[in-house]
C-alpha atoms as a PDB file:
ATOM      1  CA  UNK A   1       7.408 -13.907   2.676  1.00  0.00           C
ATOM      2  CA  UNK A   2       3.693 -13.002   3.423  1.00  0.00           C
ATOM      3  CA  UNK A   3       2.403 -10.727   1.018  1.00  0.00           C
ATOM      4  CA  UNK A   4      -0.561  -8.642   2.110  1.00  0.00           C
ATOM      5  CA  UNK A   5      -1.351  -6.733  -1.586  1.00  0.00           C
ATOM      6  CA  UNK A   6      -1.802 -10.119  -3.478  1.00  0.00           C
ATOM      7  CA  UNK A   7      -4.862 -10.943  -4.716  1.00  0.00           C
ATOM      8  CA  UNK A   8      -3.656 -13.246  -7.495  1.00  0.00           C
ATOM      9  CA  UNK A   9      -2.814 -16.602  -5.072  1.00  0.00           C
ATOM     10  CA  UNK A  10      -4.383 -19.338  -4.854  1.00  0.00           C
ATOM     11  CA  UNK A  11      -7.627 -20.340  -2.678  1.00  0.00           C
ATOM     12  CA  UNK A  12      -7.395 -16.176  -1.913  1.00  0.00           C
ATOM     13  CA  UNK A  13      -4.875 -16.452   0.773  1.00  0.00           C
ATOM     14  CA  UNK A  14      -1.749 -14.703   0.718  1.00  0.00           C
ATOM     15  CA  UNK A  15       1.591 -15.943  -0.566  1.00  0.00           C
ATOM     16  CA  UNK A  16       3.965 -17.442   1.862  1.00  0.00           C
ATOM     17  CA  UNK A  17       6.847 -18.438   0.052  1.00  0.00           C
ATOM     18  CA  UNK A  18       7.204 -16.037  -3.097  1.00  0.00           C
ATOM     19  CA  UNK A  19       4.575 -14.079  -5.034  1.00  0.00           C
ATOM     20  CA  UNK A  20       2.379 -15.732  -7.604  1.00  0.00           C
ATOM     21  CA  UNK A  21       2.969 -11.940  -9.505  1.00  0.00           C
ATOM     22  CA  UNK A  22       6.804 -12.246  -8.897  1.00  0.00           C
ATOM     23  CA  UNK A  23       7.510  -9.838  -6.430  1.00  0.00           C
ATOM     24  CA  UNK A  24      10.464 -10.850  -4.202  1.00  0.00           C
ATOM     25  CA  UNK A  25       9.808 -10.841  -0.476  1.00  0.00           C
ATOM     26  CA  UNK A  26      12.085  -6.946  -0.123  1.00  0.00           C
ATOM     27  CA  UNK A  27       9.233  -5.225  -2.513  1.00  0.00           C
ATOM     28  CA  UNK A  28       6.463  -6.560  -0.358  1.00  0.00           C
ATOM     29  CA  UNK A  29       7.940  -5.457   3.173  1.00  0.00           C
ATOM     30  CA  UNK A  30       8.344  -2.412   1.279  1.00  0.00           C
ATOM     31  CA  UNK A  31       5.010  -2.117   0.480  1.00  0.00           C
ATOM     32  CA  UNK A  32       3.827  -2.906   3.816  1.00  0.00           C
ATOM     33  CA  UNK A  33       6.172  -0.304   5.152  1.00  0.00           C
ATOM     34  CA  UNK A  34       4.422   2.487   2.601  1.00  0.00           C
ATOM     35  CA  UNK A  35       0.901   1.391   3.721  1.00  0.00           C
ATOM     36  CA  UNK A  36       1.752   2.055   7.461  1.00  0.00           C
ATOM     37  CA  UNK A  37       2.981   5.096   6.689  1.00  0.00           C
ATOM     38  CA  UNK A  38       0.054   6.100   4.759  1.00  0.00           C
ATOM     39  CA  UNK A  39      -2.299   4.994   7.431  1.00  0.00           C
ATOM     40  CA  UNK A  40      -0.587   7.415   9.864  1.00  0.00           C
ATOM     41  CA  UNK A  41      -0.291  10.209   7.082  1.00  0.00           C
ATOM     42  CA  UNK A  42      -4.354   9.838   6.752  1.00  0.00           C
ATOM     43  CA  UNK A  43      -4.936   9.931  10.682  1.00  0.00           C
ATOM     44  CA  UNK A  44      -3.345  13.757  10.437  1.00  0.00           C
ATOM     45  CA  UNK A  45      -5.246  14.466   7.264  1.00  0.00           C
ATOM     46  CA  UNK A  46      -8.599  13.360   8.915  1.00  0.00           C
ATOM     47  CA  UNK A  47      -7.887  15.420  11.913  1.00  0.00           C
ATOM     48  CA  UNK A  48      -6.760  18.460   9.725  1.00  0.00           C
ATOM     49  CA  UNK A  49     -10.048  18.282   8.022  1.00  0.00           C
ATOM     50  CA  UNK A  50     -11.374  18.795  11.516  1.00  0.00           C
ATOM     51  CA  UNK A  51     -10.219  22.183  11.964  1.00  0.00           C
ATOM     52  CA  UNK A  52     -11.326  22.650   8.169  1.00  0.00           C
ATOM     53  CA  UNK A  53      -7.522  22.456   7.399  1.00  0.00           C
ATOM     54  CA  UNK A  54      -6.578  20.313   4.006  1.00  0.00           C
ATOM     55  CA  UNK A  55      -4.668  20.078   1.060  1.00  0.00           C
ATOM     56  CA  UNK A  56      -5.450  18.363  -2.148  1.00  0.00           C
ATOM     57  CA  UNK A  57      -1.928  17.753  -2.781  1.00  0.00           C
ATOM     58  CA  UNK A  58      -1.928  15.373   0.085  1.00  0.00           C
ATOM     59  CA  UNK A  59      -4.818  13.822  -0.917  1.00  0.00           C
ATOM     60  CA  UNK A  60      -3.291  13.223  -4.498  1.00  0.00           C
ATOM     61  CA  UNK A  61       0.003  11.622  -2.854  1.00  0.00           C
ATOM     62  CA  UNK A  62      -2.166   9.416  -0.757  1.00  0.00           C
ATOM     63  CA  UNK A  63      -4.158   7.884  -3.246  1.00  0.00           C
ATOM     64  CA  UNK A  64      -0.672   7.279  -5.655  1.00  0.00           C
ATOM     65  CA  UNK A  65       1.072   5.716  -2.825  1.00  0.00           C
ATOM     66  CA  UNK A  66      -1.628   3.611  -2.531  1.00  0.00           C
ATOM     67  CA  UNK A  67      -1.906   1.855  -5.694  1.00  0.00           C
ATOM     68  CA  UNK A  68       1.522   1.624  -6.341  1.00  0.00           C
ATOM     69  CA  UNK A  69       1.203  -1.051  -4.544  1.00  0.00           C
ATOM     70  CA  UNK A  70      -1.188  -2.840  -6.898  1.00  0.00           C
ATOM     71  CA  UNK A  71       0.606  -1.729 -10.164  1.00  0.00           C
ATOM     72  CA  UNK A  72       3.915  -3.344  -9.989  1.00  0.00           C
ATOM     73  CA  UNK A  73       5.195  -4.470 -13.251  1.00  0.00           C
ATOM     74  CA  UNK A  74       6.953  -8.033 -12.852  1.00  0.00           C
ATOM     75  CA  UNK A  75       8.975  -9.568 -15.508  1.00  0.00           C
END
């Protein structure tokens, strides 16, 4: 596991074997998976705005998605 979100590790390099928080190694893929898709999702929303086209509700889900990958709650 390589976690890309931590910023609780040691030295400030990413975990490699399993997260200092707790998370298991199938929540960070995940993770990485919704970050991907949300850097596509904001290439369309930048380009929208182009044409003056956008929607706030986007904008909303965007900036959820993106920190629920810094609020995970580990046991």
């Amino acid at each position: 596991m390589f976690c890309y979100q931590c910023e609780q590790t040691a030295k400030g390099q990413g975990c490699t074997v399993a997260g200092v928080c707790g998370k298991q190694p199938e929540v960070a893929a995940l993770q990485d998976l919704l970050i991907y898709a949300l850097k596509g999702l904001s290439l369309y929303a930048v380009e929208g705005r182009k044409g003056n086209i956008h929607d706030p509700k986007v904008n909303t889900f965007t900036a959820k998605a993106l920190f629920a990958t810094l609020m995970i709650k580990v046991n």
